[in-house]
C-alpha atoms as a PDB file:
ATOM      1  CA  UNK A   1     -74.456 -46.609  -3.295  1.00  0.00           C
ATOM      2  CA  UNK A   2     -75.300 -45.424   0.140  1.00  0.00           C
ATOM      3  CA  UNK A   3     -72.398 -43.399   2.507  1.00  0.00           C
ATOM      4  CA  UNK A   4     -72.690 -43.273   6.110  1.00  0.00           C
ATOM      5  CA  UNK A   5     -70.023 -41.914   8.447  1.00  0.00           C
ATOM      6  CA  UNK A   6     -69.243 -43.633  11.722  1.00  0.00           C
ATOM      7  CA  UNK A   7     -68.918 -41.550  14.684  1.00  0.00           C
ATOM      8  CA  UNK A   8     -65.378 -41.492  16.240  1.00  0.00           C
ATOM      9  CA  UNK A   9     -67.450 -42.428  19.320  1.00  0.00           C
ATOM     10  CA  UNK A  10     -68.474 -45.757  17.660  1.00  0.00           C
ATOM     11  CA  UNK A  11     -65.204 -46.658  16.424  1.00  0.00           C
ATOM     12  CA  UNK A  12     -64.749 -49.704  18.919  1.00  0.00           C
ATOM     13  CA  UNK A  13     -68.270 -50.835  18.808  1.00  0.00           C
ATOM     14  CA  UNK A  14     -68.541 -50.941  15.124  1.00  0.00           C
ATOM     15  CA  UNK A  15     -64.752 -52.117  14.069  1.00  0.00           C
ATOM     16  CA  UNK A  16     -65.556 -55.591  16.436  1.00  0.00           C
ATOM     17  CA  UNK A  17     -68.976 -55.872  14.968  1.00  0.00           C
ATOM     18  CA  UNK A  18     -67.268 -55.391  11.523  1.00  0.00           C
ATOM     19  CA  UNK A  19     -64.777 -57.464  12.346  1.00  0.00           C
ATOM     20  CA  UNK A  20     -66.981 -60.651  13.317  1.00  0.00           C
ATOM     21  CA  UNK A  21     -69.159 -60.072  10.061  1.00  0.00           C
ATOM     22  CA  UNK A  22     -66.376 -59.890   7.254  1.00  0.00           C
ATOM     23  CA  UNK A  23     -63.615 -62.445   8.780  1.00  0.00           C
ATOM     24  CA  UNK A  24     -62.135 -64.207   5.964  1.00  0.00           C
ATOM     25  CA  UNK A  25     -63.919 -61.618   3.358  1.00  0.00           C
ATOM     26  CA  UNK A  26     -61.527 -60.946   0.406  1.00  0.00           C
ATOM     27  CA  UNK A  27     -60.009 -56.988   1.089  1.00  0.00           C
ATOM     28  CA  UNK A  28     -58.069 -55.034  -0.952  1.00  0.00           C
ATOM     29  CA  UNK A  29     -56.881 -51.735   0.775  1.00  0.00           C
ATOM     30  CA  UNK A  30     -55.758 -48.843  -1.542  1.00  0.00           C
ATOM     31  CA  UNK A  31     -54.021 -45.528  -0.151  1.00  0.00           C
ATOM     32  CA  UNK A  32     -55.359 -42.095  -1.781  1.00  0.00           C
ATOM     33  CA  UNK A  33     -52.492 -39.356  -1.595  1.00  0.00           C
ATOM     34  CA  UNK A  34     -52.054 -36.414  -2.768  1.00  0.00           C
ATOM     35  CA  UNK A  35     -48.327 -36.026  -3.160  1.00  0.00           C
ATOM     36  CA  UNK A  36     -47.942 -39.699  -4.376  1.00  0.00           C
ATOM     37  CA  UNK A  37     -50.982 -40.868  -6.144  1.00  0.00           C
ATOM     38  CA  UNK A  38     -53.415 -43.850  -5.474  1.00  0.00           C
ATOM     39  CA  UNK A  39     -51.147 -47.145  -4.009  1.00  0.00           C
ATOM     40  CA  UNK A  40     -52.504 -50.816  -3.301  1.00  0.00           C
ATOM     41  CA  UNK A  41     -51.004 -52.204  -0.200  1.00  0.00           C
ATOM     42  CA  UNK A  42     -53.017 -55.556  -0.481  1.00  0.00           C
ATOM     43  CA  UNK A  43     -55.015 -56.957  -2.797  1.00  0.00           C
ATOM     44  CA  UNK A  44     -57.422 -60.034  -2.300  1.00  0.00           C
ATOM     45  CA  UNK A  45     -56.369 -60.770   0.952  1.00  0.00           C
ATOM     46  CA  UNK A  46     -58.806 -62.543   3.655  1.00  0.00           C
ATOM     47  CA  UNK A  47     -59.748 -60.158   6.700  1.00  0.00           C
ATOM     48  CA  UNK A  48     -58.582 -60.638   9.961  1.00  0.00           C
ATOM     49  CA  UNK A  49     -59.726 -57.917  11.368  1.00  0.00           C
ATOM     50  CA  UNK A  50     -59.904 -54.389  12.267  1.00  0.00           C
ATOM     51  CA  UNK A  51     -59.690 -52.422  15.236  1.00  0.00           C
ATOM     52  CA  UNK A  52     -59.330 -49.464  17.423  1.00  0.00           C
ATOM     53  CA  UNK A  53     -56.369 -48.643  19.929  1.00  0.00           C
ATOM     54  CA  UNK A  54     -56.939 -45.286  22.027  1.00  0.00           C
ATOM     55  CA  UNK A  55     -54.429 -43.520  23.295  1.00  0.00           C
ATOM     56  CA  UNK A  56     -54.511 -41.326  26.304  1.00  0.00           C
ATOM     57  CA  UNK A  57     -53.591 -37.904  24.377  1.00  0.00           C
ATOM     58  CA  UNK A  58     -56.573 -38.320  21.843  1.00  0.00           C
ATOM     59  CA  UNK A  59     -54.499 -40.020  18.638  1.00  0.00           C
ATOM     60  CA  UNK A  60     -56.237 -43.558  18.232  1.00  0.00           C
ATOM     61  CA  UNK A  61     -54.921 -45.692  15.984  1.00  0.00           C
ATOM     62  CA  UNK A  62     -57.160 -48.213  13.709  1.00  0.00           C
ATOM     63  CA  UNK A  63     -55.397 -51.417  13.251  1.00  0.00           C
ATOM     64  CA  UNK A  64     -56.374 -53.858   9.922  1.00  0.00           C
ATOM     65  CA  UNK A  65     -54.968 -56.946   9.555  1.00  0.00           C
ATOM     66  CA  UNK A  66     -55.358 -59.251   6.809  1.00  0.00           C
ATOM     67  CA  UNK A  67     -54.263 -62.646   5.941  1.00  0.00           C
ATOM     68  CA  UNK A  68     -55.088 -65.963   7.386  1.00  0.00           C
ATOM     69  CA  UNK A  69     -52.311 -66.822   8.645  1.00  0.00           C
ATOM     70  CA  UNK A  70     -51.012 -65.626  11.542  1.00  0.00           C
ATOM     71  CA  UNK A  71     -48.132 -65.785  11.598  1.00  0.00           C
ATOM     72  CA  UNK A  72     -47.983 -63.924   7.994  1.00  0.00           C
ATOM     73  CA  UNK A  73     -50.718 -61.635   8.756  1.00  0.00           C
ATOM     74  CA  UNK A  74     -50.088 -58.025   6.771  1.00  0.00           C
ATOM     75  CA  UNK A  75     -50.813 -55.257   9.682  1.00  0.00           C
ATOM     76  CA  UNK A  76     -51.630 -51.422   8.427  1.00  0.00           C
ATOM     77  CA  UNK A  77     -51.677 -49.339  11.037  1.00  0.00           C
ATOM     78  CA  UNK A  78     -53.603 -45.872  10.511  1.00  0.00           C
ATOM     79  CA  UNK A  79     -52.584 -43.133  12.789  1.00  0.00           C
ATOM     80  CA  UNK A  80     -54.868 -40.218  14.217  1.00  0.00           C
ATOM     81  CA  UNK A  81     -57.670 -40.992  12.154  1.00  0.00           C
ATOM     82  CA  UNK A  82     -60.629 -38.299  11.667  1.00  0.00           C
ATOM     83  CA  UNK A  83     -63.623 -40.199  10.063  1.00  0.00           C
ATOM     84  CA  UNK A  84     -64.982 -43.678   8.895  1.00  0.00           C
ATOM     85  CA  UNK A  85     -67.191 -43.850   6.127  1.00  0.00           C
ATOM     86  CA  UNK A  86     -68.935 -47.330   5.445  1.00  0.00           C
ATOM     87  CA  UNK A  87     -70.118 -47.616   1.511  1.00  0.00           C
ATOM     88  CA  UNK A  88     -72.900 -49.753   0.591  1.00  0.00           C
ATOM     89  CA  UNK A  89     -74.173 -50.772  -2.874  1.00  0.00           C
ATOM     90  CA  UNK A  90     -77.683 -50.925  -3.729  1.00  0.00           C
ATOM     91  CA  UNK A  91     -78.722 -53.746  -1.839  1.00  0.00           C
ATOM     92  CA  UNK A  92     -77.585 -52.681   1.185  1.00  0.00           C
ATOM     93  CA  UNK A  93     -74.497 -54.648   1.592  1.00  0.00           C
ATOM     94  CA  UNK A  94     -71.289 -53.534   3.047  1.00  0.00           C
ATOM     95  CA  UNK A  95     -68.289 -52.531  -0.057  1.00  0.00           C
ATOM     96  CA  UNK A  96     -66.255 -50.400   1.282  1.00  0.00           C
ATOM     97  CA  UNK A  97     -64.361 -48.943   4.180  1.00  0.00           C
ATOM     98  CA  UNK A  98     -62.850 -45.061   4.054  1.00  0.00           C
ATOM     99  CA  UNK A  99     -60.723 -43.562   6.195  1.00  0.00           C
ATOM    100  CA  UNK A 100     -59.007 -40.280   6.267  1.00  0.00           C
ATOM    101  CA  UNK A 101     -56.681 -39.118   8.559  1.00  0.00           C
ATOM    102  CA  UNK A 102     -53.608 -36.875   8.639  1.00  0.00           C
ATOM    103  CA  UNK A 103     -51.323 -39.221   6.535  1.00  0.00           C
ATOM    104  CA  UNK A 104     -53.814 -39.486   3.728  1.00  0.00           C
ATOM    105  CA  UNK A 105     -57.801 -41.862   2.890  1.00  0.00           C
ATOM    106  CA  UNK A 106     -57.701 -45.757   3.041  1.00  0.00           C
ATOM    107  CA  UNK A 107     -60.207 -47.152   0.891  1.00  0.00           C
ATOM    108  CA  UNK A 108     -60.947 -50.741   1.697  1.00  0.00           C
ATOM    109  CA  UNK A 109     -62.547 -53.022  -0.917  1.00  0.00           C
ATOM    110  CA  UNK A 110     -63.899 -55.976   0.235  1.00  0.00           C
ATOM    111  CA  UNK A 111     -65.630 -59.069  -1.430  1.00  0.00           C
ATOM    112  CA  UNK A 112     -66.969 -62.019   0.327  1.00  0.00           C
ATOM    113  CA  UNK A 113     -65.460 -65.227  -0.187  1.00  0.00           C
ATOM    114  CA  UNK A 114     -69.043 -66.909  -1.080  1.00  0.00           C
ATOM    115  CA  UNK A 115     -68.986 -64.661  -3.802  1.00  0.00           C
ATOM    116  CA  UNK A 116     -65.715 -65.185  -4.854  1.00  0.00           C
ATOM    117  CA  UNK A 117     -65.740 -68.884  -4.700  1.00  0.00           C
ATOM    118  CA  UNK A 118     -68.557 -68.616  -6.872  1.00  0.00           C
ATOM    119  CA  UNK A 119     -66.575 -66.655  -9.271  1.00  0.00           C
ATOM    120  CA  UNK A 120     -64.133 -68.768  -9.657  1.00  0.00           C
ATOM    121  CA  UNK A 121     -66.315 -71.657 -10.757  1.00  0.00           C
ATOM    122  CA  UNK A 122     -67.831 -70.247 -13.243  1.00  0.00           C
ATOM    123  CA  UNK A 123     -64.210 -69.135 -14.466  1.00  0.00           C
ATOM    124  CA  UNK A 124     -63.208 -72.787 -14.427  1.00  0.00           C
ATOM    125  CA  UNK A 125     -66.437 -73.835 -16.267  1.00  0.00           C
ATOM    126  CA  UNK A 126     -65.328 -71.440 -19.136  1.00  0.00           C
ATOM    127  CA  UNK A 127     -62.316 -72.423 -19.210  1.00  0.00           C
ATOM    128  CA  UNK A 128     -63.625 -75.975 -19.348  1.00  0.00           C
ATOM    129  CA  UNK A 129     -66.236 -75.207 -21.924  1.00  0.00           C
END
């Protein structure tokens, strides 16, 4: 799986691109803490989007939303964030989102919905079969 970090200077740029690629991709965004362990926040949920709100004194803020629905949309805010790391598997495909900041990582897991639809076909034709 290849790693690349995103340069802060980026963030905008590459959060809208992101955005417009993944809409509606399954996401499933896990927080990695020390003091209390590994907790999922969502799981499975369709991406609305992500983004980037700068603030004057230096402490942007990366918005994700997911759901789609909007008006039952589940918003994470992450708070003085101080890197983006985008995982790819083998094939060059995007996997996974990481970001650290002061409060802790977010790891975001996402799977398209192609794929997933497909998935659950083939678990209704064995449960069929």
């Amino acid at each position: 799986m290849a790693t690349q970090e995103i340069p802060n200077y980026e963030w905008i740029r590459f959060f809208d691109e992101f955005s417009r690629r993944h809409e509606g991709w399954l996401t499933t965004i896990e927080f990695l803490q020390a003091d209390y362990g590994d907790q999922i926040q969502a799981r499975d949920l369709p991406l609305a989007g992500i983004s980037v709100e700068p603030d004057e004194v230096a402490e942007d803020q990366i918005i994700i939303m997911l759901g789609d629905n909007p008006g039952a949309r589940i918003t994470h805010t992450i708070s003085k964030p101080g890197r983006v790391w985008l995982k790819q598997n083998e094939k060059g495909e995007d996997e996974a989102l990481e970001i650290e900041s002061f409060e802790g990582t977010a790891m975001l897991r996402f799977r398209s919905t192609a794929l997933s639809e497909m998935n659950n076909e083939a678990l209704a034709d064995k449960a069929i079969a």
